[in-house]
PDB file of N, CA and C in Angstrom:
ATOM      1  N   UNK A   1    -249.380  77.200  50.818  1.00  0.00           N
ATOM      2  CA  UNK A   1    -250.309  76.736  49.805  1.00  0.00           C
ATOM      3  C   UNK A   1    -250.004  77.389  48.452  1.00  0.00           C
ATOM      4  N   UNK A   2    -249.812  78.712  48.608  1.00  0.00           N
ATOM      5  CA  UNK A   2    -249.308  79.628  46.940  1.00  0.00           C
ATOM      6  C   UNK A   2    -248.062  79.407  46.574  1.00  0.00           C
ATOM      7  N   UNK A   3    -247.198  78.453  47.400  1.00  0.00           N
ATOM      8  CA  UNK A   3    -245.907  77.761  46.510  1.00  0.00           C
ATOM      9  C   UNK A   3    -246.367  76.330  46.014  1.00  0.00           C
ATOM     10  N   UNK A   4    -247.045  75.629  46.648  1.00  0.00           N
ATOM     11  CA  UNK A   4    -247.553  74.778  46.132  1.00  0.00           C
ATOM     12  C   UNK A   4    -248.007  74.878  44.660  1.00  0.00           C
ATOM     13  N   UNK A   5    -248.899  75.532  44.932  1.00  0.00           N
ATOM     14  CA  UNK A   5    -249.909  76.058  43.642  1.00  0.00           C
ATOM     15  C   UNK A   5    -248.455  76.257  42.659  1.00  0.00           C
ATOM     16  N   UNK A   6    -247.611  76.941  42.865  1.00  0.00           N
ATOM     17  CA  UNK A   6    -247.126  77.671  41.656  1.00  0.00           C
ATOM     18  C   UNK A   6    -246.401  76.826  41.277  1.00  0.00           C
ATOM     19  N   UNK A   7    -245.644  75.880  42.127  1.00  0.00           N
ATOM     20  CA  UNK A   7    -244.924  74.364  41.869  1.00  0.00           C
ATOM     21  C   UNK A   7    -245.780  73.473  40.577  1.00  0.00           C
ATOM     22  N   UNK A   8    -246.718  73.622  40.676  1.00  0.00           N
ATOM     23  CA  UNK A   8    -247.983  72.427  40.178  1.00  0.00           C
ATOM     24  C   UNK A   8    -247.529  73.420  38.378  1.00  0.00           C
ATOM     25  N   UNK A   9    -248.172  74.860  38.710  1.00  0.00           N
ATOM     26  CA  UNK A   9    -248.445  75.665  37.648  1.00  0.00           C
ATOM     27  C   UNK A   9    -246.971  75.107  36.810  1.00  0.00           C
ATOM     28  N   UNK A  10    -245.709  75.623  37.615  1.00  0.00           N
ATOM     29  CA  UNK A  10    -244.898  75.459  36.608  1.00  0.00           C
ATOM     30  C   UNK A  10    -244.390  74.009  36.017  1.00  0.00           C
ATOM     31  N   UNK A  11    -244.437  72.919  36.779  1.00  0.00           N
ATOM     32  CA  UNK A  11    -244.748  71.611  36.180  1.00  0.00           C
ATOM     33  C   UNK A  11    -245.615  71.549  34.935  1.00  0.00           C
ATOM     34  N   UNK A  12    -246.926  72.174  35.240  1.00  0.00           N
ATOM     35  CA  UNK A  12    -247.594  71.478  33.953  1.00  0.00           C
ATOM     36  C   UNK A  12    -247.117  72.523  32.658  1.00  0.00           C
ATOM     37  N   UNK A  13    -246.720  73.751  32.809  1.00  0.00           N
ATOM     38  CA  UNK A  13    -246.226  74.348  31.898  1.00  0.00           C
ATOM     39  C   UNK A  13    -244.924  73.577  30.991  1.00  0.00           C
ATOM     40  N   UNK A  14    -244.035  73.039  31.912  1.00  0.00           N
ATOM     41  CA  UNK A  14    -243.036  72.356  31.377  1.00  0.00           C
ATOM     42  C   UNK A  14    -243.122  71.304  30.679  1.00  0.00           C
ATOM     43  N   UNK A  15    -244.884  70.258  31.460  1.00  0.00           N
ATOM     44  CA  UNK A  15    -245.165  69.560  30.760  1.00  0.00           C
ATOM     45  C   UNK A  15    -245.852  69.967  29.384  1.00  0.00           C
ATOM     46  N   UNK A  16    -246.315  70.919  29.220  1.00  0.00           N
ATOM     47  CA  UNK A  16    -247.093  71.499  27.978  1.00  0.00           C
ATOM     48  C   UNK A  16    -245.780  71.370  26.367  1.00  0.00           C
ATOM     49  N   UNK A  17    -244.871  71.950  27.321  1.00  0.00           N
ATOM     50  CA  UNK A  17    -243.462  72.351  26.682  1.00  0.00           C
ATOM     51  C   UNK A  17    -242.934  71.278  25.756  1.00  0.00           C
ATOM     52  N   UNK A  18    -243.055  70.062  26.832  1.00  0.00           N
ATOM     53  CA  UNK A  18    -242.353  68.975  26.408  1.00  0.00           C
ATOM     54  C   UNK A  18    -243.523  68.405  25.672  1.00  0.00           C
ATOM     55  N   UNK A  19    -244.714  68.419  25.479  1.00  0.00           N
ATOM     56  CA  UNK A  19    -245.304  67.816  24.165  1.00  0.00           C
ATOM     57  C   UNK A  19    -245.653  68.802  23.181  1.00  0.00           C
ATOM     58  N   UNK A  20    -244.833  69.710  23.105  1.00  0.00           N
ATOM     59  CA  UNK A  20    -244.947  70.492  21.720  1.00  0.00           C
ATOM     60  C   UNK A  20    -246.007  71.939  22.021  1.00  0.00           C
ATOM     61  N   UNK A  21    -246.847  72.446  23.199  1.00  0.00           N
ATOM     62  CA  UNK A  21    -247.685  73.018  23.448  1.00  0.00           C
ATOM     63  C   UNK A  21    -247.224  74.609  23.577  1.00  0.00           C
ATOM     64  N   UNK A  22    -246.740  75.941  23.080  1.00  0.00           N
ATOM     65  CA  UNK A  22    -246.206  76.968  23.145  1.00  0.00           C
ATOM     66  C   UNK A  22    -246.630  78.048  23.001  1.00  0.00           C
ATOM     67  N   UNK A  23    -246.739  78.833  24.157  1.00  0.00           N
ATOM     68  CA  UNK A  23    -247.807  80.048  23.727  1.00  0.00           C
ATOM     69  C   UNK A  23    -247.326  80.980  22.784  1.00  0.00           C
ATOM     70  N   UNK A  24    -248.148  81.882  22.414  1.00  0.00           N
ATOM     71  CA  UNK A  24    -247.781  82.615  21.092  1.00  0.00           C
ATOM     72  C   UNK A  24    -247.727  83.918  21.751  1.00  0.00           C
ATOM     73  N   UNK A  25    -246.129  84.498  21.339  1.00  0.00           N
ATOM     74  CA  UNK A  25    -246.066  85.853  21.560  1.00  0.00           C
ATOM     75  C   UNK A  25    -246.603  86.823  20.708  1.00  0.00           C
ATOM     76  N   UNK A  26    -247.337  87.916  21.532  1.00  0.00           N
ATOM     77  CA  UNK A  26    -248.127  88.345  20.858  1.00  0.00           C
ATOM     78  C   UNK A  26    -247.619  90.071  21.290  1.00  0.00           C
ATOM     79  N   UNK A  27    -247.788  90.588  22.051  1.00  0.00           N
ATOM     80  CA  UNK A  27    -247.611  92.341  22.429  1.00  0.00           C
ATOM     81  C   UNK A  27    -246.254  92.781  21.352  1.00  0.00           C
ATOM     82  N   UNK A  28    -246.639  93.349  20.444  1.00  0.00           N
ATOM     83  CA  UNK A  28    -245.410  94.358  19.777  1.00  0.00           C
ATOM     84  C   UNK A  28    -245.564  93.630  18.489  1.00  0.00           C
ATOM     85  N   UNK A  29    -246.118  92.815  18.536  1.00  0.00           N
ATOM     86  CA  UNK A  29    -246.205  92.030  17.221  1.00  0.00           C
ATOM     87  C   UNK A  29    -247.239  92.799  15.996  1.00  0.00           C
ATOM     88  N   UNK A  30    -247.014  92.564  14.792  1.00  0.00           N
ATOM     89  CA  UNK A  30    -247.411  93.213  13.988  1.00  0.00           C
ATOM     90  C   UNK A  30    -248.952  92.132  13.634  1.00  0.00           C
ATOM     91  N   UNK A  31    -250.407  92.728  13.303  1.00  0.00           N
ATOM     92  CA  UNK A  31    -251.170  92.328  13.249  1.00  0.00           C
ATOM     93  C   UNK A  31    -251.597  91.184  12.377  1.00  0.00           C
ATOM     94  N   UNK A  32    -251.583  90.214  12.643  1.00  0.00           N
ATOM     95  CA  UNK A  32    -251.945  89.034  11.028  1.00  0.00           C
ATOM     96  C   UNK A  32    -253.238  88.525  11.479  1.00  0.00           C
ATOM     97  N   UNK A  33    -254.236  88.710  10.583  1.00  0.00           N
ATOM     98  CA  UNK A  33    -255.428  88.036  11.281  1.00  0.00           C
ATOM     99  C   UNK A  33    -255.524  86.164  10.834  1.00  0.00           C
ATOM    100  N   UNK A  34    -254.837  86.044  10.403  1.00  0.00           N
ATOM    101  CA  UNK A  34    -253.991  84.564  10.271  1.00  0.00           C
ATOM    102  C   UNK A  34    -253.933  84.250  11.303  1.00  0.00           C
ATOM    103  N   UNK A  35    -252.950  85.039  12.574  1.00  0.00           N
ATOM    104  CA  UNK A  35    -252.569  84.318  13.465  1.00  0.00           C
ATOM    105  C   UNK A  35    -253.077  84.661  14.897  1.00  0.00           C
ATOM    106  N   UNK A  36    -254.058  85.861  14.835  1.00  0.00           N
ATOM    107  CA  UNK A  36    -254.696  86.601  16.110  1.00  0.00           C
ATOM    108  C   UNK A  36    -256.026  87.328  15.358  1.00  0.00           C
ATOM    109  N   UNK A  37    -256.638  86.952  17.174  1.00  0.00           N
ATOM    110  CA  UNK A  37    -257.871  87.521  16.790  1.00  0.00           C
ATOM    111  C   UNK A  37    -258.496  88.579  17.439  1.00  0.00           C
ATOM    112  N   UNK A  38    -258.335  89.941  16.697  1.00  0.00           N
ATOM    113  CA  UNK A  38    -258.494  91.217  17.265  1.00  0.00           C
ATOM    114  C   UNK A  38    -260.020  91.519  17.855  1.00  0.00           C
ATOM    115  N   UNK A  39    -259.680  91.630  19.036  1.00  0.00           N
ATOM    116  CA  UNK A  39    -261.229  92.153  19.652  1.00  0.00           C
ATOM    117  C   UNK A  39    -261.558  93.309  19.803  1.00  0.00           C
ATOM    118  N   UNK A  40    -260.783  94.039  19.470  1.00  0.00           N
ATOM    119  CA  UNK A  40    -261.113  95.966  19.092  1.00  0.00           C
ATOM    120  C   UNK A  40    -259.665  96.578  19.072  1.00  0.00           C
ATOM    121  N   UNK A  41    -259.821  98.110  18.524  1.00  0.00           N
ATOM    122  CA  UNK A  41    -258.338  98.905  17.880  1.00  0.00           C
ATOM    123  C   UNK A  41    -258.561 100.013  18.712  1.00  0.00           C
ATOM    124  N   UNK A  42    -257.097 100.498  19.059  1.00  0.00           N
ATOM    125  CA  UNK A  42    -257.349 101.731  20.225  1.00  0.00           C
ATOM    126  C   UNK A  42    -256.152 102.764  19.275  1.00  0.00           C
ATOM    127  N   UNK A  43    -256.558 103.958  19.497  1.00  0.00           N
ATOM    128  CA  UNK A  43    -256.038 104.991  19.205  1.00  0.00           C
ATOM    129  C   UNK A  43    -254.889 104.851  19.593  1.00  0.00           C
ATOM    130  N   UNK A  44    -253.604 105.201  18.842  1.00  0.00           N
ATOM    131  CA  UNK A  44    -252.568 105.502  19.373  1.00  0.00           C
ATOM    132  C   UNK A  44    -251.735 107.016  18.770  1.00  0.00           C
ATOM    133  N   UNK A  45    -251.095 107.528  19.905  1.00  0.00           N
ATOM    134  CA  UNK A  45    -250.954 108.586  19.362  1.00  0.00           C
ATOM    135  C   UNK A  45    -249.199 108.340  18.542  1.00  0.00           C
ATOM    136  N   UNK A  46    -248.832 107.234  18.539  1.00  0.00           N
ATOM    137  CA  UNK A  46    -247.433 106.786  18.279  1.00  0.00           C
ATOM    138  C   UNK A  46    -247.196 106.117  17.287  1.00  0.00           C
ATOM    139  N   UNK A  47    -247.472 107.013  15.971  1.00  0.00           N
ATOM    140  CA  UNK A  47    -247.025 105.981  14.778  1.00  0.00           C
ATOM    141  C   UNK A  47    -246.567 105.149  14.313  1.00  0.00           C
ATOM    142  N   UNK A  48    -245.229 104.877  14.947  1.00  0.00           N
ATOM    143  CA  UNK A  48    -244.489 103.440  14.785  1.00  0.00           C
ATOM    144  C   UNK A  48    -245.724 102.409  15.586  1.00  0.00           C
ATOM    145  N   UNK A  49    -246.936 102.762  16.494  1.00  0.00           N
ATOM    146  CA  UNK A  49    -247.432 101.232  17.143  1.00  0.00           C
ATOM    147  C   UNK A  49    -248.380 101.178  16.360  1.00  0.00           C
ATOM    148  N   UNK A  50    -249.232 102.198  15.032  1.00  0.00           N
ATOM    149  CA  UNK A  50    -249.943 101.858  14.416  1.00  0.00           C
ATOM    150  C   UNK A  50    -249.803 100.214  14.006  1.00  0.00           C
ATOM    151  N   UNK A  51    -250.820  99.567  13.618  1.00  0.00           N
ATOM    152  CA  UNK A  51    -250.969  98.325  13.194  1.00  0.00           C
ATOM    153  C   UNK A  51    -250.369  97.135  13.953  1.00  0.00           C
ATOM    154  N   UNK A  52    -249.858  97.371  15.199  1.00  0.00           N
ATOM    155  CA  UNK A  52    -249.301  96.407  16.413  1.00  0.00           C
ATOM    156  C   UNK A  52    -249.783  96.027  17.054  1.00  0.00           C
ATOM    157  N   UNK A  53    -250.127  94.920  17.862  1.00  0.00           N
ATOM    158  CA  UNK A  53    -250.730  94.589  18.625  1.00  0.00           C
ATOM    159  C   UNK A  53    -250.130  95.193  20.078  1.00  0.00           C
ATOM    160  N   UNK A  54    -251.181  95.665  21.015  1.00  0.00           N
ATOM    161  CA  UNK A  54    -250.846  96.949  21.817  1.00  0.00           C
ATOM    162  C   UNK A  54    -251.185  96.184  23.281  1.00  0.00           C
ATOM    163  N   UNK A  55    -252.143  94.757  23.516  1.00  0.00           N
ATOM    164  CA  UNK A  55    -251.996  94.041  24.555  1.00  0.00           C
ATOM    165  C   UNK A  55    -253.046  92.937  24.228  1.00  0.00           C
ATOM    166  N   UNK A  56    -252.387  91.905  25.208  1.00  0.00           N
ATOM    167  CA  UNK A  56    -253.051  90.415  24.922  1.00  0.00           C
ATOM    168  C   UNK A  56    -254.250  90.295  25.833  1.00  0.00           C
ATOM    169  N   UNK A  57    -255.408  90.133  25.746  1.00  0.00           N
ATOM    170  CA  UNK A  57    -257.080  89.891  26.416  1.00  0.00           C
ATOM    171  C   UNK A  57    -256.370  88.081  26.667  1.00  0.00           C
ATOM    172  N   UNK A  58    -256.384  87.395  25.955  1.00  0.00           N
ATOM    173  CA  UNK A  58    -256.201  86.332  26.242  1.00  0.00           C
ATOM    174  C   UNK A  58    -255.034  85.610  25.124  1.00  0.00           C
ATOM    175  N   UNK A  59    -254.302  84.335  26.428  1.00  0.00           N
ATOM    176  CA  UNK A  59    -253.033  84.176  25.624  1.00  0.00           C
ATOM    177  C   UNK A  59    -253.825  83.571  24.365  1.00  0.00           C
ATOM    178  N   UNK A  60    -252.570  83.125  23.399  1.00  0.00           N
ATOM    179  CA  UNK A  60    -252.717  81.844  22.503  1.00  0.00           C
ATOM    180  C   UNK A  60    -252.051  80.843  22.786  1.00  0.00           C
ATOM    181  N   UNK A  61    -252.168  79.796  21.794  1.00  0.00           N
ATOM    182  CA  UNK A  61    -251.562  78.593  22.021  1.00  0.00           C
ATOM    183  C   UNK A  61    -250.897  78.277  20.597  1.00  0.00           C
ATOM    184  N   UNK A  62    -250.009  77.192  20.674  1.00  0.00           N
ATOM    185  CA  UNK A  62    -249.395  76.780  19.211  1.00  0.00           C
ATOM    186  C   UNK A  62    -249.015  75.097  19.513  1.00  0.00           C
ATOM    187  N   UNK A  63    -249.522  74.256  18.523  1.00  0.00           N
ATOM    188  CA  UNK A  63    -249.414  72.726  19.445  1.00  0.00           C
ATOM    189  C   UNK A  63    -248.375  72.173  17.942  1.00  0.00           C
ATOM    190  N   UNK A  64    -247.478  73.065  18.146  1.00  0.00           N
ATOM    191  CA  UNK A  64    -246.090  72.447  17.378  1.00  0.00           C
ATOM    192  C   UNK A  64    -246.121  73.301  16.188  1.00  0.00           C
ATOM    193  N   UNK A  65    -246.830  73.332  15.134  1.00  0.00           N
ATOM    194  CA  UNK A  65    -246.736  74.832  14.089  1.00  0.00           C
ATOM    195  C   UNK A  65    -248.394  75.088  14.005  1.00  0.00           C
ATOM    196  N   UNK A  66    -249.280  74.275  14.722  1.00  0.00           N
ATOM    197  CA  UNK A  66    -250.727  74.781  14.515  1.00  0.00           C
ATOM    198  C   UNK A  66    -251.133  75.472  15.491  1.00  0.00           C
ATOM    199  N   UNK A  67    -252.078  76.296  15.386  1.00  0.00           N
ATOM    200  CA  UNK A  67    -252.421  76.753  16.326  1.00  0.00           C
ATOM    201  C   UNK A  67    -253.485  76.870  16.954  1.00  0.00           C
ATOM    202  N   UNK A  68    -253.632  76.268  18.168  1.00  0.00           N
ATOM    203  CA  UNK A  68    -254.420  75.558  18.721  1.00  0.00           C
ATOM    204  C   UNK A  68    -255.508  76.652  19.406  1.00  0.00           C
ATOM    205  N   UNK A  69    -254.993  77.755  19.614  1.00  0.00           N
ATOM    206  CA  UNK A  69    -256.392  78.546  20.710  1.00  0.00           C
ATOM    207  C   UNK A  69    -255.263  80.099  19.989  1.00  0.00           C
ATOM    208  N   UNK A  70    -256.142  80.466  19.363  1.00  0.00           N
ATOM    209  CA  UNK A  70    -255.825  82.217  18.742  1.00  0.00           C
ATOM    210  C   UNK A  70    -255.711  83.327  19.725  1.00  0.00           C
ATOM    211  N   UNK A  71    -254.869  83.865  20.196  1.00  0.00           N
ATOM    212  CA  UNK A  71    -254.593  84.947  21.076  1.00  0.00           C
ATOM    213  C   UNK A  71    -255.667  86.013  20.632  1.00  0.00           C
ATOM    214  N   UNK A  72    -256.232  86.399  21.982  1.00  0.00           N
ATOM    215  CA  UNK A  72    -257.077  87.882  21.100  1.00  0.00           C
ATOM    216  C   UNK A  72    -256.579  88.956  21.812  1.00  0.00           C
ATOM    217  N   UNK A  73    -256.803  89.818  21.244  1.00  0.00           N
ATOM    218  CA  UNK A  73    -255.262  90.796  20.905  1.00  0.00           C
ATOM    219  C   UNK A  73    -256.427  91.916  21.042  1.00  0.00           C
ATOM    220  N   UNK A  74    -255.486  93.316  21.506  1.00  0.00           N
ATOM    221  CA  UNK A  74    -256.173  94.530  21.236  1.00  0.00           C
ATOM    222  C   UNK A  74    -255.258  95.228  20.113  1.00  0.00           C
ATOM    223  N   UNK A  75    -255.090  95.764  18.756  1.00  0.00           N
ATOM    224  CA  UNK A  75    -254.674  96.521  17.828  1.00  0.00           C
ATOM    225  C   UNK A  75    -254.786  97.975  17.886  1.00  0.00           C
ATOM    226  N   UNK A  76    -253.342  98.272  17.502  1.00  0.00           N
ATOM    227  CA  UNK A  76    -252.965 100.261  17.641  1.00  0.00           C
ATOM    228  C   UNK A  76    -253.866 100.676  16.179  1.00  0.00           C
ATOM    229  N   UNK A  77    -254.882 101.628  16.346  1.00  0.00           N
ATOM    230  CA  UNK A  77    -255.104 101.912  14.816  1.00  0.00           C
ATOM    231  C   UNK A  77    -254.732 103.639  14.812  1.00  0.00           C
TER     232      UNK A  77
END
């Protein structure tokens, strides 16, 4: 049944693909509130990750250059 399932999953991903539908990479990425939407900032003790996005709560989406569902993001402050 869990190959099934994952058969289905990766079909419709491919189908997403093929009409323009692309999630937005987000971990290491530098913060734009343009393009993500930060749901809180965690201490980091690692200066270079200041102002990076440090992990994804939920993906995003991009439906060809718009973007359709905003990744929310946790930020290094």
């Amino acid at each position: 049944m869990l190959e099934g399932m994952d058969l289905i999953y990766a079909k419709f991903i491919a189908f997403m693909k093929q009409h323009g539908v692309n999630e937005i990479e987000a971990i290491g990425q530098p913060f734009d509130a343009d393009s993500f939407e930060a749901i809180t900032t965690i201490p980091v003790q690692d200066k270079s990750q200041k102002g990076l996005i440090i992990d994804c709560i939920q993906k995003g989406y991009r439906l060809n250059d718009k973007i359709i569902r905003f990744p929310k993001v946790i930020v290094g402050e």
